[in-house]
PDB file of N, CA and C in Angstrom:
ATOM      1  N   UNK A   1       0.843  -1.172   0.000  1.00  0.00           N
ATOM      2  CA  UNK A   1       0.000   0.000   0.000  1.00  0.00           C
ATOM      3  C   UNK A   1       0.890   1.238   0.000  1.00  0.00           C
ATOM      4  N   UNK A   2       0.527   2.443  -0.760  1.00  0.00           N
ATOM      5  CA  UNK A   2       1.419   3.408  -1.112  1.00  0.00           C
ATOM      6  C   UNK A   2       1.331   4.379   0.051  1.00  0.00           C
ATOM      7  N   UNK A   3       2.201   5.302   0.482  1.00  0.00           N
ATOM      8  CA  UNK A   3       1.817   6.148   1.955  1.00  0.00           C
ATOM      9  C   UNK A   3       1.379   7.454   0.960  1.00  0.00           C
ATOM     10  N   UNK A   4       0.644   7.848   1.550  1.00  0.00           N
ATOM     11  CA  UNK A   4       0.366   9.666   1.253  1.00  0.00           C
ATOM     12  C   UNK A   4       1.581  10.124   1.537  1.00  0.00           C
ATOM     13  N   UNK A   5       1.886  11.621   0.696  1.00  0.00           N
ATOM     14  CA  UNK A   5       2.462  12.125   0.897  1.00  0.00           C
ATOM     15  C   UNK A   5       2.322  13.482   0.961  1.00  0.00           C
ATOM     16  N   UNK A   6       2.807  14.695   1.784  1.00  0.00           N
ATOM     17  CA  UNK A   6       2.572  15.797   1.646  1.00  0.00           C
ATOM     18  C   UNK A   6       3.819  16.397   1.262  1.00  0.00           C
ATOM     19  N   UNK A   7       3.791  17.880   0.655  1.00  0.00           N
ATOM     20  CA  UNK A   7       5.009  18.334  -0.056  1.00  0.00           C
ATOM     21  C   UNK A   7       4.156  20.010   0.306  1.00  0.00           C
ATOM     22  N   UNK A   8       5.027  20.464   1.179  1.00  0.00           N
ATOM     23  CA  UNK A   8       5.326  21.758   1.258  1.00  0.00           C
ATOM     24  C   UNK A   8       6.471  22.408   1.057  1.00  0.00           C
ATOM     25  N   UNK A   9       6.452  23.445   1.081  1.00  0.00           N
ATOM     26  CA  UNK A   9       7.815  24.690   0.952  1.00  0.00           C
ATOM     27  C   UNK A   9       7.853  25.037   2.469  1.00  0.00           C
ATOM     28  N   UNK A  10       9.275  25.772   2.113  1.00  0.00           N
ATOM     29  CA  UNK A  10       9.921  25.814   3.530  1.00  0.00           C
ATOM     30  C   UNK A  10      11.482  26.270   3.328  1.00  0.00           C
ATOM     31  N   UNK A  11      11.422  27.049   4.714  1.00  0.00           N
ATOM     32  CA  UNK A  11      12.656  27.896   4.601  1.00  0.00           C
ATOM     33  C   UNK A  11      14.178  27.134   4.917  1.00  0.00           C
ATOM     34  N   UNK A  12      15.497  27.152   4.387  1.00  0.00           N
ATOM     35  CA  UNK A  12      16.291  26.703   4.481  1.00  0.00           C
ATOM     36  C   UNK A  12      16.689  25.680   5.878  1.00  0.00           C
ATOM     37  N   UNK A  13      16.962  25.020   5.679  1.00  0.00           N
ATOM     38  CA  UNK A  13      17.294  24.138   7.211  1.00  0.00           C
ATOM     39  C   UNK A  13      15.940  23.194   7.912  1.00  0.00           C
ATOM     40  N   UNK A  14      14.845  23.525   7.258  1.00  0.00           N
ATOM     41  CA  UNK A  14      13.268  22.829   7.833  1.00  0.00           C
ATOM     42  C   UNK A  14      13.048  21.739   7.071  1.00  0.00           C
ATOM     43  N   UNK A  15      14.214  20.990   6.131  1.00  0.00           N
ATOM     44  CA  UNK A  15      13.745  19.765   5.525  1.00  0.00           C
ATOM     45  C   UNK A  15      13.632  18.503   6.335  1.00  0.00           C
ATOM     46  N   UNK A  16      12.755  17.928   6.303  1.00  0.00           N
ATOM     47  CA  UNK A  16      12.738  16.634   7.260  1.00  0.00           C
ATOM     48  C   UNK A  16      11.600  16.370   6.704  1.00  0.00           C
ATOM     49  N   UNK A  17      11.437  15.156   7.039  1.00  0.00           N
ATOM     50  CA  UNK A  17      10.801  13.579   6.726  1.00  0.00           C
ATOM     51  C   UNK A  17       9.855  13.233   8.032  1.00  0.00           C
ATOM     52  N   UNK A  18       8.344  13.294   8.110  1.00  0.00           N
ATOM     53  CA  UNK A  18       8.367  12.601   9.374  1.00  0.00           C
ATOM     54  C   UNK A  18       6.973  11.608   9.036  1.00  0.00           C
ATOM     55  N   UNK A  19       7.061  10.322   9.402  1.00  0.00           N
ATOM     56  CA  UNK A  19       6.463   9.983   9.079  1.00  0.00           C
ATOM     57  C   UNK A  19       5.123   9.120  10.513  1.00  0.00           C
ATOM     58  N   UNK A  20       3.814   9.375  10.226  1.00  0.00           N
ATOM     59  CA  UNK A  20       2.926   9.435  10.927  1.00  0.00           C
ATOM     60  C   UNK A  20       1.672   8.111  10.512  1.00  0.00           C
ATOM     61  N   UNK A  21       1.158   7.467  10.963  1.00  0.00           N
ATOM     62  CA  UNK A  21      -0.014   6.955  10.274  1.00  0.00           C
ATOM     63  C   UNK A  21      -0.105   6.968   8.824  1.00  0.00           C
ATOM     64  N   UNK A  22       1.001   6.213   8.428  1.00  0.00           N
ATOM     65  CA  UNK A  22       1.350   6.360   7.078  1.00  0.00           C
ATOM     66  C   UNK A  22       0.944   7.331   5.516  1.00  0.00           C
ATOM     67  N   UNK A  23       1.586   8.996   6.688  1.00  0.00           N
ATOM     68  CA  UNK A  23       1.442   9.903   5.781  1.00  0.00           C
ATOM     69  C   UNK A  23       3.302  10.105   6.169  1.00  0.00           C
ATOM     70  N   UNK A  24       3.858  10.676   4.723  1.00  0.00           N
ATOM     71  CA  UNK A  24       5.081  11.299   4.661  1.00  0.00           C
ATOM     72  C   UNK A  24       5.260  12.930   4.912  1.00  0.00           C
ATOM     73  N   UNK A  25       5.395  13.369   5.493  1.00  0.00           N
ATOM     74  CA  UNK A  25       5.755  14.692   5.522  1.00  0.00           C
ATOM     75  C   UNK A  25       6.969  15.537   4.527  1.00  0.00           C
ATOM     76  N   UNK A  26       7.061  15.883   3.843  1.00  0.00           N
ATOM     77  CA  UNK A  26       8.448  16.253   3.247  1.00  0.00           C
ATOM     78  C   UNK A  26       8.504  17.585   2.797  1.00  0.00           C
ATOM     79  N   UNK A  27       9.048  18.260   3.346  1.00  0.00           N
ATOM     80  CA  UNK A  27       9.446  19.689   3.087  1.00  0.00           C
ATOM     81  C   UNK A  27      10.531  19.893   1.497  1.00  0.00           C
ATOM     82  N   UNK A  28      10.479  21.072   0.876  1.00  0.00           N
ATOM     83  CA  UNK A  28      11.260  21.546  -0.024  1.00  0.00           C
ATOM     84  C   UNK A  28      11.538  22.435  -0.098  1.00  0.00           C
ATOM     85  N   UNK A  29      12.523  23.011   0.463  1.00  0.00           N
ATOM     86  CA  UNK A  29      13.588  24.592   0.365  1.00  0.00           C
ATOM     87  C   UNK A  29      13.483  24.752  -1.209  1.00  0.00           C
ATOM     88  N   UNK A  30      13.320  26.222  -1.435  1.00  0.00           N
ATOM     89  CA  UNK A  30      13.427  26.729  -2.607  1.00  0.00           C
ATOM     90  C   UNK A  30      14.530  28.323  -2.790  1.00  0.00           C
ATOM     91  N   UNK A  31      15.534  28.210  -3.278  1.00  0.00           N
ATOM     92  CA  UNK A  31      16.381  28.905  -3.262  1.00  0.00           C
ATOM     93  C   UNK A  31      17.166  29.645  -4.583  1.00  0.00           C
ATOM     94  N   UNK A  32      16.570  31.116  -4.312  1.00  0.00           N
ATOM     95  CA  UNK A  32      17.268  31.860  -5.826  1.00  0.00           C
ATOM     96  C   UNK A  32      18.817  32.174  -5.582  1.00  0.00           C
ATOM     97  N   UNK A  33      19.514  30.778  -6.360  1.00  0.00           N
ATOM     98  CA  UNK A  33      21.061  31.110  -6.050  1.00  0.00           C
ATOM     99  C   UNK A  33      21.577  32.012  -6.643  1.00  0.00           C
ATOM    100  N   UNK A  34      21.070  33.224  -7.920  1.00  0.00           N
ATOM    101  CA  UNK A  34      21.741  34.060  -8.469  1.00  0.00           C
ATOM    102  C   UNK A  34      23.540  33.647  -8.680  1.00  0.00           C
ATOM    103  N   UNK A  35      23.117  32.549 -10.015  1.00  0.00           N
ATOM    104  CA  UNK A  35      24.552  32.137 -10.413  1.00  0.00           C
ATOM    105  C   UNK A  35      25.015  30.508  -9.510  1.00  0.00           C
ATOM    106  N   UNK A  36      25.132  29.744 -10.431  1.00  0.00           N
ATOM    107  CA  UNK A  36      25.807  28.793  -9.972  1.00  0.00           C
ATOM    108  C   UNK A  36      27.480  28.686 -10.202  1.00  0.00           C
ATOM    109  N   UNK A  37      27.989  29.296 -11.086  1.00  0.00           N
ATOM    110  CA  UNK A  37      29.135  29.648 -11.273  1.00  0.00           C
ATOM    111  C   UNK A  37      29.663  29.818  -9.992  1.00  0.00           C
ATOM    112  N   UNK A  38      30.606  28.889 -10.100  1.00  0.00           N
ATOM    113  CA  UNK A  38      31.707  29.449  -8.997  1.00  0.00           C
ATOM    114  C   UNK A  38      31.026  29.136  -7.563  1.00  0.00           C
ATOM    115  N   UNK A  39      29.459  28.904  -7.396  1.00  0.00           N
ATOM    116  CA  UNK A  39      28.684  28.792  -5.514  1.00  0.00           C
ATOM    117  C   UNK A  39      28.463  27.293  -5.326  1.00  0.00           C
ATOM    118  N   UNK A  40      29.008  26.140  -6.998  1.00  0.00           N
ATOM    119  CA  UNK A  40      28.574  24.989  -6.609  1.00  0.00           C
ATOM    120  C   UNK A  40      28.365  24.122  -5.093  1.00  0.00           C
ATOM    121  N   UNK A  41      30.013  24.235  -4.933  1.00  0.00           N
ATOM    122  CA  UNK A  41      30.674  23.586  -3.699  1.00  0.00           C
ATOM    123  C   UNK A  41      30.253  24.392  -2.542  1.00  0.00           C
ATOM    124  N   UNK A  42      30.200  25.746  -2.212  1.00  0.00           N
ATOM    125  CA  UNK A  42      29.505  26.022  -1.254  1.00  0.00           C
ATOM    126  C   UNK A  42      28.079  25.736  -1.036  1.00  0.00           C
ATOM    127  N   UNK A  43      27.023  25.908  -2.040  1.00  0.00           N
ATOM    128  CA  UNK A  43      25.818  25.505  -1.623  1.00  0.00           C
ATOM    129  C   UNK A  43      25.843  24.206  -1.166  1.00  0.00           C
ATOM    130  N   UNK A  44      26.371  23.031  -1.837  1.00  0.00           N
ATOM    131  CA  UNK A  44      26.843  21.940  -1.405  1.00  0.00           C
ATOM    132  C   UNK A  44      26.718  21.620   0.371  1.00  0.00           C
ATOM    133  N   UNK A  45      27.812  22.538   0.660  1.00  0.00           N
ATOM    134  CA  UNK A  45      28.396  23.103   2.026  1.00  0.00           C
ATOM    135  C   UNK A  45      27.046  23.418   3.061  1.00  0.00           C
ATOM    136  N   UNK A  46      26.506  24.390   2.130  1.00  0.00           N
ATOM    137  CA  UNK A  46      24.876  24.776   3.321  1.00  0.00           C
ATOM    138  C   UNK A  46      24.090  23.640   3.663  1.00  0.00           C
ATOM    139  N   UNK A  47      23.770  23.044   2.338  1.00  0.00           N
ATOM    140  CA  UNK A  47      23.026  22.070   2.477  1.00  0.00           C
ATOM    141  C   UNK A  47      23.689  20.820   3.171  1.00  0.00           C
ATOM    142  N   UNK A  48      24.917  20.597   3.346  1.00  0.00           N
ATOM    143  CA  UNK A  48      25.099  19.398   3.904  1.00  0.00           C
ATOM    144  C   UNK A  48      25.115  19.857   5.682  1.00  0.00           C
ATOM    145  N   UNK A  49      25.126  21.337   6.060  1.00  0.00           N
ATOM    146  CA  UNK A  49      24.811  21.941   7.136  1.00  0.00           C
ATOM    147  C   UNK A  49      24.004  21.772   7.896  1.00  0.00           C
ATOM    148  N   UNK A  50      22.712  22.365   6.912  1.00  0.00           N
ATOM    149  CA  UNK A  50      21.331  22.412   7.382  1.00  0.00           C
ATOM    150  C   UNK A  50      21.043  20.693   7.008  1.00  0.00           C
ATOM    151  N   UNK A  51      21.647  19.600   7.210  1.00  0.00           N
ATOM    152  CA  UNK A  51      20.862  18.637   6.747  1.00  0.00           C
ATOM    153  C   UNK A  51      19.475  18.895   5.603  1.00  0.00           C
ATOM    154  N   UNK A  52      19.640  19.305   4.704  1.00  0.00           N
ATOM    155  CA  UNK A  52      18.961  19.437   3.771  1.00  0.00           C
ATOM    156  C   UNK A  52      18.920  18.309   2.088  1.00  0.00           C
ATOM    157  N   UNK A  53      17.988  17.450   1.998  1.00  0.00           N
ATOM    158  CA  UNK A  53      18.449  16.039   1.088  1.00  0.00           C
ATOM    159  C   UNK A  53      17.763  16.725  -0.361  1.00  0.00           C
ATOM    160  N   UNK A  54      16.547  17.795  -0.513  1.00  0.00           N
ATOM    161  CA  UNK A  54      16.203  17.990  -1.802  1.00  0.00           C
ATOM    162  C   UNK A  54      16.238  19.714  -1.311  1.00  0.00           C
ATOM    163  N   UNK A  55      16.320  20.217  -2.560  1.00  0.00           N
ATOM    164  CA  UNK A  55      16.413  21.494  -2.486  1.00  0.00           C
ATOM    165  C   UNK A  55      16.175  22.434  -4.249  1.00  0.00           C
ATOM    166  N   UNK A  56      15.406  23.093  -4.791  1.00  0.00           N
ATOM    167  CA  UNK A  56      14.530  23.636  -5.522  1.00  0.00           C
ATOM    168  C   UNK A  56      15.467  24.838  -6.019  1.00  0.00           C
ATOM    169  N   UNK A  57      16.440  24.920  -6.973  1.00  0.00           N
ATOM    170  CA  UNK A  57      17.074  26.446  -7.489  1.00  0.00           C
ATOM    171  C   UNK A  57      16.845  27.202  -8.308  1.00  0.00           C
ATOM    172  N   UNK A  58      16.504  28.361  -8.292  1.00  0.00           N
ATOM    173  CA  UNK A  58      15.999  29.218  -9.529  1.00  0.00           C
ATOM    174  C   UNK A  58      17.416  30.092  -9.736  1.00  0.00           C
ATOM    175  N   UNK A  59      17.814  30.359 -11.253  1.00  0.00           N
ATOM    176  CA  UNK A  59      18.609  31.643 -11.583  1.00  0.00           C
ATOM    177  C   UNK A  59      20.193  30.931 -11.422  1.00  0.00           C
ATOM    178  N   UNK A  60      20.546  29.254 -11.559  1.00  0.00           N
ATOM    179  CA  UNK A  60      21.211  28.846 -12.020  1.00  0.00           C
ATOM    180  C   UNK A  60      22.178  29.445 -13.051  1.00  0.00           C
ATOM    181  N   UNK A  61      21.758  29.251 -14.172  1.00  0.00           N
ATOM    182  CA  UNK A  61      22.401  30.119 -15.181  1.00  0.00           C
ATOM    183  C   UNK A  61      23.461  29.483 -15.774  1.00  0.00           C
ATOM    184  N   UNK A  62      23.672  27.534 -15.381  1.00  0.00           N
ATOM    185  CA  UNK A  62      24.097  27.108 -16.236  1.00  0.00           C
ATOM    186  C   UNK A  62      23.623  26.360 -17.457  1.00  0.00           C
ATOM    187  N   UNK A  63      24.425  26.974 -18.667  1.00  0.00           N
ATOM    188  CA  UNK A  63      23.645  26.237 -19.511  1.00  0.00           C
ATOM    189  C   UNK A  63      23.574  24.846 -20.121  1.00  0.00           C
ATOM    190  N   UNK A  64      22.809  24.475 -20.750  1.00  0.00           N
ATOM    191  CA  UNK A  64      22.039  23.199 -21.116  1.00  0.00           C
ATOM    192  C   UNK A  64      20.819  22.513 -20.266  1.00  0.00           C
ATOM    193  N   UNK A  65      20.808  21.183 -20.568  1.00  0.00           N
ATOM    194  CA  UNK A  65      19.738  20.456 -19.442  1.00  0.00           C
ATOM    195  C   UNK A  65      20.226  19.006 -19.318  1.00  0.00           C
ATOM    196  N   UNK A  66      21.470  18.874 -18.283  1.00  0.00           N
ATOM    197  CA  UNK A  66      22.229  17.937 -17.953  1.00  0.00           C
ATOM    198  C   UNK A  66      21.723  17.785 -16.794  1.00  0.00           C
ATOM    199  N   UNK A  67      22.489  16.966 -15.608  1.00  0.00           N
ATOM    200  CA  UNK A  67      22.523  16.411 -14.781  1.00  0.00           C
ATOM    201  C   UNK A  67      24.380  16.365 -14.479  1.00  0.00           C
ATOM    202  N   UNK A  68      24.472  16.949 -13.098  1.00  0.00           N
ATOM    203  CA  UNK A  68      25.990  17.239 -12.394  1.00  0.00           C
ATOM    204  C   UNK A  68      25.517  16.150 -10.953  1.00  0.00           C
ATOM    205  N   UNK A  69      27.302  15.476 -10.558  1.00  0.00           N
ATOM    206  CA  UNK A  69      27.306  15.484  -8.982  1.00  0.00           C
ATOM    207  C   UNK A  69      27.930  16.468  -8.513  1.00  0.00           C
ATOM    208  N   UNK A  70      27.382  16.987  -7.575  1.00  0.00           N
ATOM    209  CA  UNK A  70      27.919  17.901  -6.656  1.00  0.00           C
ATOM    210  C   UNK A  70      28.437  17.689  -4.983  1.00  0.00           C
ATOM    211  N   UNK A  71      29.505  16.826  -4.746  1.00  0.00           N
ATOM    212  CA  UNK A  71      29.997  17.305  -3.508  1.00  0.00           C
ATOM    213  C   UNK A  71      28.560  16.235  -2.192  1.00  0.00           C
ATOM    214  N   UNK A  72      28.223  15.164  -3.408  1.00  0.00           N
ATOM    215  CA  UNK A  72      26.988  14.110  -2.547  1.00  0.00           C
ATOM    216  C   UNK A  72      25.748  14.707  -2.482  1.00  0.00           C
ATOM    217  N   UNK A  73      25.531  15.289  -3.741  1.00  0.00           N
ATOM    218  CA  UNK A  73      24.019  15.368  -4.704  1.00  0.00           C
ATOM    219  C   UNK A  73      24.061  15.534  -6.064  1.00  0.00           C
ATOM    220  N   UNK A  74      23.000  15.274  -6.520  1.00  0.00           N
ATOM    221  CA  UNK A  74      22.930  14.971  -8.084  1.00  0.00           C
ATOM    222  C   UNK A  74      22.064  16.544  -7.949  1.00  0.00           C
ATOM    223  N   UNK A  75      22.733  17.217  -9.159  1.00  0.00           N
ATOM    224  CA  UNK A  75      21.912  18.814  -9.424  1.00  0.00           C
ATOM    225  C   UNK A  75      21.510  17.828 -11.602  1.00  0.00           C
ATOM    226  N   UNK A  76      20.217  18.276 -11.054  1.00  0.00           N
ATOM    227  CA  UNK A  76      19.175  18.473 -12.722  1.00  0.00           C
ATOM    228  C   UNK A  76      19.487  19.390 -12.915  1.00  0.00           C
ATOM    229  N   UNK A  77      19.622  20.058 -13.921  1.00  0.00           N
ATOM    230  CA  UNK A  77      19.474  21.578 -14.276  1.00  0.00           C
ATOM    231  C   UNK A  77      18.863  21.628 -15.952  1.00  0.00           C
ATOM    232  N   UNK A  78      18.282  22.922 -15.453  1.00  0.00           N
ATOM    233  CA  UNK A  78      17.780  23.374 -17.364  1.00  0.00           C
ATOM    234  C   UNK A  78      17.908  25.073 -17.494  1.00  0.00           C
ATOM    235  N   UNK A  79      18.471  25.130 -18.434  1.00  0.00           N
ATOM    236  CA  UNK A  79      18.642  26.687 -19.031  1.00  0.00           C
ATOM    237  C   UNK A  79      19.122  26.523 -20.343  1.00  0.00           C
ATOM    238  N   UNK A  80      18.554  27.971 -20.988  1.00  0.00           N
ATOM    239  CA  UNK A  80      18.904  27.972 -22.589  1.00  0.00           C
ATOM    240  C   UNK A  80      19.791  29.098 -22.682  1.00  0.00           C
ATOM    241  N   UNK A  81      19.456  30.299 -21.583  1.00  0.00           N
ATOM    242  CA  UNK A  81      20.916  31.085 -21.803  1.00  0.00           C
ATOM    243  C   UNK A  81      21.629  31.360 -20.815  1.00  0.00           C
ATOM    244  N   UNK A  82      23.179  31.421 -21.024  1.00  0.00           N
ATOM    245  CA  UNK A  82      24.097  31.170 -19.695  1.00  0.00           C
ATOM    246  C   UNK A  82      23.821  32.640 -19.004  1.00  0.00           C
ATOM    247  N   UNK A  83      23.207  33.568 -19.475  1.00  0.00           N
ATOM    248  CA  UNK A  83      23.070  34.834 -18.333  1.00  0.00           C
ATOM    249  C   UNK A  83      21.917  35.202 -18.091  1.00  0.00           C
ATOM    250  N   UNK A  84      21.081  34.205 -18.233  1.00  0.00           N
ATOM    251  CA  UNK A  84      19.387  34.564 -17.817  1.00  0.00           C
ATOM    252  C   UNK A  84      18.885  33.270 -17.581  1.00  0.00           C
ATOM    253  N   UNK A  85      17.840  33.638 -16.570  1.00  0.00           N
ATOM    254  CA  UNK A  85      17.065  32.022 -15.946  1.00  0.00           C
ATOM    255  C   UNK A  85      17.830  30.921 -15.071  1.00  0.00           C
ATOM    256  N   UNK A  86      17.449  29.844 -15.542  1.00  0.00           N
ATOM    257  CA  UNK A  86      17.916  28.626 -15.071  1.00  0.00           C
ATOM    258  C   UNK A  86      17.199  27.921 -13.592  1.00  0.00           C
ATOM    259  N   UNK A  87      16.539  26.668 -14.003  1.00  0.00           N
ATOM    260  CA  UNK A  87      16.741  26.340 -12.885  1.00  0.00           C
ATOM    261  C   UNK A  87      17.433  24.942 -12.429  1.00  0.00           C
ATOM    262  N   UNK A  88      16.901  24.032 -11.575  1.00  0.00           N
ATOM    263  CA  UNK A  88      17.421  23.097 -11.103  1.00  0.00           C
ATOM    264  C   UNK A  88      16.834  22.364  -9.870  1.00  0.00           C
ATOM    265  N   UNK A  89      17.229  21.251  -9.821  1.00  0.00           N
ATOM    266  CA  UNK A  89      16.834  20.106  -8.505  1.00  0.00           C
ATOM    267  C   UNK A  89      18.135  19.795  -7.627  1.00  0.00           C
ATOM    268  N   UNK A  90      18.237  19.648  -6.753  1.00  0.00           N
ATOM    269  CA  UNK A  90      19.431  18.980  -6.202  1.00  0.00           C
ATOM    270  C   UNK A  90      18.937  18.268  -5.364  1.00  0.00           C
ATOM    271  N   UNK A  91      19.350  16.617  -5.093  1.00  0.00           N
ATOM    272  CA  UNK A  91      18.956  15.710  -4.490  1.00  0.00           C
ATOM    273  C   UNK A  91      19.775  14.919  -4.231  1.00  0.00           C
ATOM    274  N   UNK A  92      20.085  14.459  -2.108  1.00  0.00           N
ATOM    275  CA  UNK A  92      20.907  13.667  -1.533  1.00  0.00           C
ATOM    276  C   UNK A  92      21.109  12.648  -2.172  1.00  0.00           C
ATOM    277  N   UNK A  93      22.359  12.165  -2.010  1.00  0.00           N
ATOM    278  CA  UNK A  93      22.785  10.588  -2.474  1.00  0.00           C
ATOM    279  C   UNK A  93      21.846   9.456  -2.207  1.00  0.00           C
ATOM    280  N   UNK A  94      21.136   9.935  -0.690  1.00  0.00           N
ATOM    281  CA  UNK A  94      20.683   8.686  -0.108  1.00  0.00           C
ATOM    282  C   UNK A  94      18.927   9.041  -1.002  1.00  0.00           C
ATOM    283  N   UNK A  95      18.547   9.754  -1.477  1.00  0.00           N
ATOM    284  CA  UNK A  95      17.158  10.068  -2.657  1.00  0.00           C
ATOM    285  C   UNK A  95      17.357   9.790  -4.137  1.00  0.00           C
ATOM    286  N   UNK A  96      18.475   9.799  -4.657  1.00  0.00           N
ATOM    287  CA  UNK A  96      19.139  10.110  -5.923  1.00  0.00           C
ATOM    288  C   UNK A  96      18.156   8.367  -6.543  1.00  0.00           C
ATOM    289  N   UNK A  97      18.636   7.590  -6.131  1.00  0.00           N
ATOM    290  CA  UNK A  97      17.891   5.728  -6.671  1.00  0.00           C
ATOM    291  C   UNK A  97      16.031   6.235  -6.340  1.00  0.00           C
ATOM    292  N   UNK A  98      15.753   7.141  -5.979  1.00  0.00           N
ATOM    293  CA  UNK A  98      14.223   6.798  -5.936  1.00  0.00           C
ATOM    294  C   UNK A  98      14.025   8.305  -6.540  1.00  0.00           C
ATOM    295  N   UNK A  99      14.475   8.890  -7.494  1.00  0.00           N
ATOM    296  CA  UNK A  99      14.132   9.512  -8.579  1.00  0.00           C
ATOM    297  C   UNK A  99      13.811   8.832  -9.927  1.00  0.00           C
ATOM    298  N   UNK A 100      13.056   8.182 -10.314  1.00  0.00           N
ATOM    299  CA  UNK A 100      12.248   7.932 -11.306  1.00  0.00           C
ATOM    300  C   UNK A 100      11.597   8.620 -12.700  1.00  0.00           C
ATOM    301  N   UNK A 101      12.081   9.848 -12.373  1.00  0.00           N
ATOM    302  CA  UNK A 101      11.507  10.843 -13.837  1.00  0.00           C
ATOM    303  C   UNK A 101      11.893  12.289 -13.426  1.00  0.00           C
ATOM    304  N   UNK A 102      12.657  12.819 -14.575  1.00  0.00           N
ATOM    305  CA  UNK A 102      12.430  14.268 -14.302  1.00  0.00           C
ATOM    306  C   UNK A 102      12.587  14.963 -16.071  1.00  0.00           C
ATOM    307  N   UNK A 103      11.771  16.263 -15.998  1.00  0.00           N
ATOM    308  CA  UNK A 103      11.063  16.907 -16.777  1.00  0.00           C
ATOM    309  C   UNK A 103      12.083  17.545 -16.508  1.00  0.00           C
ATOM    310  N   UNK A 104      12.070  18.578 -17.579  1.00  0.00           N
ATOM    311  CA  UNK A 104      12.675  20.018 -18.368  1.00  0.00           C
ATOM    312  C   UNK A 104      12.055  20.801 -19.438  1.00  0.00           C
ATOM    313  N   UNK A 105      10.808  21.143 -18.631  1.00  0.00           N
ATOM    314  CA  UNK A 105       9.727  22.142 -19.657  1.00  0.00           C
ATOM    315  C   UNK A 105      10.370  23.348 -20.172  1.00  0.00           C
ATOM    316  N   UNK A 106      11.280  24.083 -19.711  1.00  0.00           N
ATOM    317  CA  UNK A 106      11.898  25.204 -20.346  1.00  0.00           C
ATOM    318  C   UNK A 106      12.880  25.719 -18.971  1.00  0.00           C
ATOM    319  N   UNK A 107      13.406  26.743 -19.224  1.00  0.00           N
ATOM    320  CA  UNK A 107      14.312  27.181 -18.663  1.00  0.00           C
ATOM    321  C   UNK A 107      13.883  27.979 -17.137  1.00  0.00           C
ATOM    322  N   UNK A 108      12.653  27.644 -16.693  1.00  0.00           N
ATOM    323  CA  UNK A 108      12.009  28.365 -15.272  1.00  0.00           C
ATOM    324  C   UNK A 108      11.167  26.996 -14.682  1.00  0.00           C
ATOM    325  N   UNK A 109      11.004  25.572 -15.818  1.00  0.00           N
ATOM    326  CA  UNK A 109       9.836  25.109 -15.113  1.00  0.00           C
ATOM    327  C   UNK A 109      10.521  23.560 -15.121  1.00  0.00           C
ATOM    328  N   UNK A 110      10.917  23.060 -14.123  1.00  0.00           N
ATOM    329  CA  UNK A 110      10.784  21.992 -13.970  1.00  0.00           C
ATOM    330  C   UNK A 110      10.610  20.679 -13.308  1.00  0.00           C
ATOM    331  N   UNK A 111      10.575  19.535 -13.545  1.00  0.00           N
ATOM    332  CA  UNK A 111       9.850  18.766 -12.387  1.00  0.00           C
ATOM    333  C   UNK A 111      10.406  17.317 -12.234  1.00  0.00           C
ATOM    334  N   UNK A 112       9.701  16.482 -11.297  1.00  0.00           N
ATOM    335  CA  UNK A 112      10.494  15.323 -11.178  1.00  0.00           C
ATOM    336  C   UNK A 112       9.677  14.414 -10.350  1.00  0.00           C
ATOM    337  N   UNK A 113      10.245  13.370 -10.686  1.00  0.00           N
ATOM    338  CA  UNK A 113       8.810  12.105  -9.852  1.00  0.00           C
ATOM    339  C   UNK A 113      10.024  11.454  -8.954  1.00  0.00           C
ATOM    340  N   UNK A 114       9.666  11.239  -7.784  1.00  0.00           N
ATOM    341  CA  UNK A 114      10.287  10.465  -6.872  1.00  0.00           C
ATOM    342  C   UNK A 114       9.455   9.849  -5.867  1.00  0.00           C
ATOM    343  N   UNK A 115       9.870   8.307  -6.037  1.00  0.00           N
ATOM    344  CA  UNK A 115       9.463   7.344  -4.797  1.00  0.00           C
ATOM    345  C   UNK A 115       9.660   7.160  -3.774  1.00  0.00           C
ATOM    346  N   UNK A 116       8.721   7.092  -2.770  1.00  0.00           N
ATOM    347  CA  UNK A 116       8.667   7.214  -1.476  1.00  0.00           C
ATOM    348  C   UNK A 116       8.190   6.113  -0.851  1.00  0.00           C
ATOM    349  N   UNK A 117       8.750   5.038  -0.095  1.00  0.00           N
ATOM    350  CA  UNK A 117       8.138   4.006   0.303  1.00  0.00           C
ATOM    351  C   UNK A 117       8.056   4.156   1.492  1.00  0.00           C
TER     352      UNK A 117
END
């Protein structure tokens, strides 16, 4: 039987998991990094701080629509020009195997399916 899940937003450091009468709780930080150039390894750094496993980036600004490791997360990213837009996913090592699908609608919108057992 599949658990419910809930998915809110939430400010840096409030990601956690809690699980109740088989509902999931799961928070998602959303963060305008203005430039990934050069802040990879530090955001890296915050997030492995704040215990933070998924995390939501707007204004990336690198281009294409690859997939990077970063420092023990996998970053999605999509952008079409290297000095405007961009966004991105970044997701812990220990989430990375229960990502199952991710989208790249354009350079502001994108998405991703992940399993939760």
């Amino acid at each position: 039987m599949a658990n419910n899940v809930i998915v809110s937003a939430c400010p840096p450091g409030e990601n956690r998991v809690r699980r109740k009468s088989g509902i999931i709780k799961l928070r998602l930080p959303s963060w305008n990094i203005r430039s990934l150039m050069e802040k990879s390894i530090e955001l890296a750094k915050a997030l492995h701080r704040h215990k933070i496993r998924i995390a939501c980036l707007q204004e990336t600004k690198w281009l294409g629509a690859k997939a990077n490791e970063i420092d023990g997360y996998k970053l999605w990213y999509s952008s079409l020009k290297r000095a405007k837009n961009g966004v991105g996913i970044l997701v812990g090592k220990e989430l990375v195997e229960q990502v199952v699908e991710v989208r790249r609608k354009s350079d502001r919108i994108m998405s991703f399916k992940l399993v939760v057992s």
